[in-house]
C-alpha atoms as a PDB file:
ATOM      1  CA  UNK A   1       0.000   0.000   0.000  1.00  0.00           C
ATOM      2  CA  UNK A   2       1.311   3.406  -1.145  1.00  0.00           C
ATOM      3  CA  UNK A   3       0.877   6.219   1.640  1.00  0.00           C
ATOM      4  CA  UNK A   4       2.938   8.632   0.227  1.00  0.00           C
ATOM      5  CA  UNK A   5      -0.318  10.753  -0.101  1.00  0.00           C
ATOM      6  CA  UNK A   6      -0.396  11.233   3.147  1.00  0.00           C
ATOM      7  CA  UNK A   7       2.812  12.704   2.988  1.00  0.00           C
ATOM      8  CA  UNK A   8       1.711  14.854  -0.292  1.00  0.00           C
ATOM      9  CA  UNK A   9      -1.085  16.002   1.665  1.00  0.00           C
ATOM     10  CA  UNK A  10       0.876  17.206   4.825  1.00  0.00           C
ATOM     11  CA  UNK A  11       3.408  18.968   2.898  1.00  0.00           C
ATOM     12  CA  UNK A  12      -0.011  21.241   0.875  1.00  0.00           C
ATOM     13  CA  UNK A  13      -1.005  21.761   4.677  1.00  0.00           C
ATOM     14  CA  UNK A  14      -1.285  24.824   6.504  1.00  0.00           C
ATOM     15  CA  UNK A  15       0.447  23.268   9.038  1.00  0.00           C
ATOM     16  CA  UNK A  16       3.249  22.938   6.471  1.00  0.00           C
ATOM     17  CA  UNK A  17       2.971  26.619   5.575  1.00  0.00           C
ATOM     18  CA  UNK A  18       3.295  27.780   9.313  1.00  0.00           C
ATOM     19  CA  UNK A  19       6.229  25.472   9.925  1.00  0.00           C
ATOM     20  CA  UNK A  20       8.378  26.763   6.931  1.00  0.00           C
ATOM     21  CA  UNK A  21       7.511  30.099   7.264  1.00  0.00           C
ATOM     22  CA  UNK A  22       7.401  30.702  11.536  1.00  0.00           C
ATOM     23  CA  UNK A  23      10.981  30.223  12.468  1.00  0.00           C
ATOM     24  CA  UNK A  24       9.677  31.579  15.406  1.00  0.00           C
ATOM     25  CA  UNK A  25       6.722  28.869  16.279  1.00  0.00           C
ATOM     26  CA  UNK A  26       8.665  26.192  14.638  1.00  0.00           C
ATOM     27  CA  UNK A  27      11.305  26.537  17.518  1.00  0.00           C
ATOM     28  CA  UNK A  28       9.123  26.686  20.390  1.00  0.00           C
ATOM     29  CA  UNK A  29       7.779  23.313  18.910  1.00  0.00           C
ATOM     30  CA  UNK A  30      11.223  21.631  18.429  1.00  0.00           C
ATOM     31  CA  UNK A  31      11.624  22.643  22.045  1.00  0.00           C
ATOM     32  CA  UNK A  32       8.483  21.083  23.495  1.00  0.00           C
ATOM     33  CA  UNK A  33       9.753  17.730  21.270  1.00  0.00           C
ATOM     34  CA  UNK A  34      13.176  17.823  23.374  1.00  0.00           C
ATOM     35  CA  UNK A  35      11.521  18.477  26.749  1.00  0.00           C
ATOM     36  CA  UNK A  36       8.584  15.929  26.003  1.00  0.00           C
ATOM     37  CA  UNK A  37      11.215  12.998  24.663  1.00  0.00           C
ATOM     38  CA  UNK A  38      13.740  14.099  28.072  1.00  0.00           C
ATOM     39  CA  UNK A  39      10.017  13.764  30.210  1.00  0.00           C
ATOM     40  CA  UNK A  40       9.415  10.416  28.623  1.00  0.00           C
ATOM     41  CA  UNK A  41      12.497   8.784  28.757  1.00  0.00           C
ATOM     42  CA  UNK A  42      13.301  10.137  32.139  1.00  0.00           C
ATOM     43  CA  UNK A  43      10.153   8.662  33.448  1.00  0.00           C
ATOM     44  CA  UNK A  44      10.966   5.131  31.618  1.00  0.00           C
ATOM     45  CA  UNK A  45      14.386   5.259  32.591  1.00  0.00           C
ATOM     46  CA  UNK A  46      13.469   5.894  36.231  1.00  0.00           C
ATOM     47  CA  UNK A  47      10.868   2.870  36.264  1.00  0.00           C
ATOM     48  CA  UNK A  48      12.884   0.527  34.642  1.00  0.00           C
ATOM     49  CA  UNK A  49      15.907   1.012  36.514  1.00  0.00           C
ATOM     50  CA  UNK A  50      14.042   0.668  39.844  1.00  0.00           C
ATOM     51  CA  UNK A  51      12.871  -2.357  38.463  1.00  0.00           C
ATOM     52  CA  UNK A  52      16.769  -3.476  37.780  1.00  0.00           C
ATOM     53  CA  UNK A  53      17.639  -2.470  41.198  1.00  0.00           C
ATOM     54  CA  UNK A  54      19.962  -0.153  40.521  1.00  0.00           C
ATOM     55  CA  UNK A  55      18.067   2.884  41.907  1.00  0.00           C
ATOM     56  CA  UNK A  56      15.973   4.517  44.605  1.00  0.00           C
ATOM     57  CA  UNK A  57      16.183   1.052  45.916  1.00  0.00           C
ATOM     58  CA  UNK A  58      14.618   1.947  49.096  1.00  0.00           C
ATOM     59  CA  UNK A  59      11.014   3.125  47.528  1.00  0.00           C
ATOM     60  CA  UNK A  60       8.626   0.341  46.412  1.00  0.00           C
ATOM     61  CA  UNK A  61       8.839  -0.280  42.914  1.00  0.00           C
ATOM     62  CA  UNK A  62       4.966   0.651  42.741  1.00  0.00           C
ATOM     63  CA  UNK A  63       4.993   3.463  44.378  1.00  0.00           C
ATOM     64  CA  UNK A  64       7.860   4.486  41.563  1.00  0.00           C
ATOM     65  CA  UNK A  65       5.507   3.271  38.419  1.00  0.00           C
ATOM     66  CA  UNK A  66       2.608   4.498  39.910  1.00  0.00           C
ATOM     67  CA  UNK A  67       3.972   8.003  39.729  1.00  0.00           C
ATOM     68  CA  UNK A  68       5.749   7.912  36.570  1.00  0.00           C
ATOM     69  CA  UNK A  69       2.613   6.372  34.289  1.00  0.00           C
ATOM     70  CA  UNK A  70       1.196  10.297  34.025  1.00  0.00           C
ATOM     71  CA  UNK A  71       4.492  11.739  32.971  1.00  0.00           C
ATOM     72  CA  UNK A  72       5.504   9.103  30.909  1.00  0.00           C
ATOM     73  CA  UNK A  73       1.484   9.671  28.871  1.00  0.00           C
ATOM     74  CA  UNK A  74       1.809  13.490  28.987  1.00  0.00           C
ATOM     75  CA  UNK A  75       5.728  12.897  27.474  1.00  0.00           C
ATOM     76  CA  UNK A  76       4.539  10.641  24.568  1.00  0.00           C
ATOM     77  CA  UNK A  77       1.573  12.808  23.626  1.00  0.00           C
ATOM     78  CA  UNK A  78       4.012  16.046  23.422  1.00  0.00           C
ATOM     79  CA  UNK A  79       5.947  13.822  21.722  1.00  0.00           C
ATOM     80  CA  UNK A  80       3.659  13.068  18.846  1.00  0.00           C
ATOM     81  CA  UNK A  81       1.792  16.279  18.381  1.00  0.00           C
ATOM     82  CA  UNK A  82       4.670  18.463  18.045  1.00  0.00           C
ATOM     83  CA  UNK A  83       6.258  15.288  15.966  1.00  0.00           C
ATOM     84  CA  UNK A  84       3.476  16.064  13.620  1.00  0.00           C
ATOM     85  CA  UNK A  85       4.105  19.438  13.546  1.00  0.00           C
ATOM     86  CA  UNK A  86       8.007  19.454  12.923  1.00  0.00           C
ATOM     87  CA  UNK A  87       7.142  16.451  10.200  1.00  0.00           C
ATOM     88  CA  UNK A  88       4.965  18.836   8.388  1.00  0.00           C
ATOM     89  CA  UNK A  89       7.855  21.123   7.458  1.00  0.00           C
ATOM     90  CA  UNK A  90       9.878  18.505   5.998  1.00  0.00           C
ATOM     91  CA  UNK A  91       6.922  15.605   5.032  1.00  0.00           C
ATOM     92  CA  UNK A  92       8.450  14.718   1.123  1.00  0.00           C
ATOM     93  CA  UNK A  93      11.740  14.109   2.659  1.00  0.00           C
ATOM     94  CA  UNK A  94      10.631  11.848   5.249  1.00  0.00           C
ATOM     95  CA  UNK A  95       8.513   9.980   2.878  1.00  0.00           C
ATOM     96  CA  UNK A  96      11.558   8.006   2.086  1.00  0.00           C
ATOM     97  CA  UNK A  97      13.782   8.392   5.029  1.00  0.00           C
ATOM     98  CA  UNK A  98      14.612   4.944   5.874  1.00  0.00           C
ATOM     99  CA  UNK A  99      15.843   6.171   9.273  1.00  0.00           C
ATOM    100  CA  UNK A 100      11.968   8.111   9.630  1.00  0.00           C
ATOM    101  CA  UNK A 101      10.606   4.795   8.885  1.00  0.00           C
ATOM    102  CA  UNK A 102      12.680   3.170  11.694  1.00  0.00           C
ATOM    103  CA  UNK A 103      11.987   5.465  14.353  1.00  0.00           C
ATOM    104  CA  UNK A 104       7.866   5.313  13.564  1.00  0.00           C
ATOM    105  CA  UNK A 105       8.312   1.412  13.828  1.00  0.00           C
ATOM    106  CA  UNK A 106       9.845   1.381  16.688  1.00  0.00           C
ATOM    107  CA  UNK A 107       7.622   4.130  18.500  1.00  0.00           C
ATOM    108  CA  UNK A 108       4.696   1.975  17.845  1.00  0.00           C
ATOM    109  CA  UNK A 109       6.505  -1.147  19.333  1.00  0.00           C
ATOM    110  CA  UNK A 110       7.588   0.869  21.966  1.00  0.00           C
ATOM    111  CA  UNK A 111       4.310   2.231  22.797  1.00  0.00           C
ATOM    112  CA  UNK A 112       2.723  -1.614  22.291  1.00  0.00           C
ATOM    113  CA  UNK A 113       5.061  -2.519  24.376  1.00  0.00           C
ATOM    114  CA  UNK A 114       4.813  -0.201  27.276  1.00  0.00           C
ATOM    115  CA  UNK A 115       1.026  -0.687  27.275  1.00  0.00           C
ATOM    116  CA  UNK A 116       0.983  -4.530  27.070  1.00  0.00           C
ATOM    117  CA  UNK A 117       3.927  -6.357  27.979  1.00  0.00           C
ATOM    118  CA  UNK A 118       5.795  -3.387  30.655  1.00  0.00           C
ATOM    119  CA  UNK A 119       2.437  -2.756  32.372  1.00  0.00           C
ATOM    120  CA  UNK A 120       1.641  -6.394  32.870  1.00  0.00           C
ATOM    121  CA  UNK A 121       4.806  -7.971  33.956  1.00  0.00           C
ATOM    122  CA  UNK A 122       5.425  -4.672  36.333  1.00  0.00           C
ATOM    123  CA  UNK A 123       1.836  -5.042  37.700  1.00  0.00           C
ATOM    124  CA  UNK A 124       3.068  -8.357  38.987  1.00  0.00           C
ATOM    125  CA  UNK A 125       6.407  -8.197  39.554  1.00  0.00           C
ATOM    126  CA  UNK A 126       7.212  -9.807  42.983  1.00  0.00           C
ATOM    127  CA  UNK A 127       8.264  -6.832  44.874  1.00  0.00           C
ATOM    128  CA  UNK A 128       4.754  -5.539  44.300  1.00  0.00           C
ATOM    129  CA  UNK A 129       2.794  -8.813  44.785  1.00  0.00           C
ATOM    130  CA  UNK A 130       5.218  -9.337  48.034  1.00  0.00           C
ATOM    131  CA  UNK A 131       3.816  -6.425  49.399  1.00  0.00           C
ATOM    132  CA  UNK A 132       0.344  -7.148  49.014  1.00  0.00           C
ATOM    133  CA  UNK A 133       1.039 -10.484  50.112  1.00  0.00           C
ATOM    134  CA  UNK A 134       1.333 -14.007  48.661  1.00  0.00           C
ATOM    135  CA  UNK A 135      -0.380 -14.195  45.006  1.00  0.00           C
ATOM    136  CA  UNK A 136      -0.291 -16.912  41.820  1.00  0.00           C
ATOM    137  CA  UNK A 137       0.409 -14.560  39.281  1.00  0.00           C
ATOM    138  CA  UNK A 138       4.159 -13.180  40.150  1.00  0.00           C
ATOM    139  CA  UNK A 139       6.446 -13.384  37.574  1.00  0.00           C
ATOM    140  CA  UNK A 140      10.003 -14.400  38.241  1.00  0.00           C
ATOM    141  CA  UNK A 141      12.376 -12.100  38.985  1.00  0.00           C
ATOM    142  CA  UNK A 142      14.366 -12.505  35.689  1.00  0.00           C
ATOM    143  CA  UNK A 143      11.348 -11.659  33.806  1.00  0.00           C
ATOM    144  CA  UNK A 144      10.958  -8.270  35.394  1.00  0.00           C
ATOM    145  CA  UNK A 145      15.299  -7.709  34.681  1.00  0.00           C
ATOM    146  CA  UNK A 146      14.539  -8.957  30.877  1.00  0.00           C
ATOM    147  CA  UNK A 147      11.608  -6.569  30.351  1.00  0.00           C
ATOM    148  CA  UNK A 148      13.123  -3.305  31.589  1.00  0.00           C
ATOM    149  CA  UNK A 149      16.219  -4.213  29.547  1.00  0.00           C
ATOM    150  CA  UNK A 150      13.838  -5.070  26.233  1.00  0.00           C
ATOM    151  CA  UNK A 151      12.264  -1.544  27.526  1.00  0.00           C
ATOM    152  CA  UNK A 152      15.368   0.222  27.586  1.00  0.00           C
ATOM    153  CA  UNK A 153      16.560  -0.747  24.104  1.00  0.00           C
ATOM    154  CA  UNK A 154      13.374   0.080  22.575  1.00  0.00           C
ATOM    155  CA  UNK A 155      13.187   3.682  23.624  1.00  0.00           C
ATOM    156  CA  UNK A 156      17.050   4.087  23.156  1.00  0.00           C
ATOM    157  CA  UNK A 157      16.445   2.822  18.932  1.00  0.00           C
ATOM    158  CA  UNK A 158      13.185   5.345  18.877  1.00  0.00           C
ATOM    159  CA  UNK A 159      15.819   8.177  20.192  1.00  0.00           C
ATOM    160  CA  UNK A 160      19.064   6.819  17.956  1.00  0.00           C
ATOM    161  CA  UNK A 161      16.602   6.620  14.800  1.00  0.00           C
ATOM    162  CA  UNK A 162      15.138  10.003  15.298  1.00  0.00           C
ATOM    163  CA  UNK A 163      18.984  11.827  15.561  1.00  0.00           C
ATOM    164  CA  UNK A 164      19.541   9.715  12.475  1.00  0.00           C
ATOM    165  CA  UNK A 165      17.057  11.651  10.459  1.00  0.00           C
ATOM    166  CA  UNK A 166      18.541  14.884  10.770  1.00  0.00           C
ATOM    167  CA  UNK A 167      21.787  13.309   9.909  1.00  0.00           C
ATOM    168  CA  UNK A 168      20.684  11.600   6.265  1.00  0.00           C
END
């Protein structure tokens, strides 16, 4: 399937228009991308090295995801909407940027993955069940290690592939 007139028809946009022409707006927007993909990754790098033990060790790894689920949603929607924005201004180029095309696949694997596999295996991991007390569905230790590590990489692709673009 051929969606490059999707791409056609975000480069006609207004949205197109305002981001080649407002140097001024089109800043502002870069810099809500940088301080929505530091708020994201921040968040995910706090959770997910609690969850390796090598931080705040001391606080309940619940108590940690709990608090970083909002931030981590508000980071990802910042991320996208001015993603869409900045894309506008350059939309024929990225049409058939291979390193575009990378970072879009893995932002959807890494936001499948954060709302499926992270949020079910940290829901149970046994720090968290151990505090509630004895339950059936705890998931080994090794299995909490492995998805914060899977976790990690994913993000850190999303972030190499999206330098990449500016770079080819």
């Amino acid at each position: 399937m051929d969606i490059v007139f999707i791409f056609e028809w975000l480069d006609a946009s207004w949205l197109s228009e305002l981001a080649r022409t407002s140097a001024g707006v089109f800043s502002m927007v870069q810099a809500v991308h940088i301080l929505s993909m530091i708020m994201l990754c921040g968040m995910l790098i706090l959770g997910d090295l609690r969850m390796l033990n090598v931080v705040l060790t001391g606080v309940p790894s619940d108590v940690i995801i709990q608090n970083t689920k909002k931030w981590i949603y508000i980071g990802l929607v910042g991320i996208i909407l001015s993603g869409i924005y900045e894309a506008s201004a350059i939309a024929m180029k990225l049409a058939t940027n291979s390193f575009f095309w990378a970072k879009m696949a893995g932002l959807a694997m890494g936001i499948v993955f954060l709302l499926s596999v992270r949020s079910a295996v940290y829901s149970r991991a046994p720090e968290v069940i151990g505090s509630n007390g004895p339950q059936s569905d705890a998931v080994e230790a090794w299995v909490v290690k492995l998805v914060a590590l899977a976790n990690l990489f994913i993000w850190f692709s999303v972030a190499a592939n999206g330098r990449w673009i500016g770079f080819s």
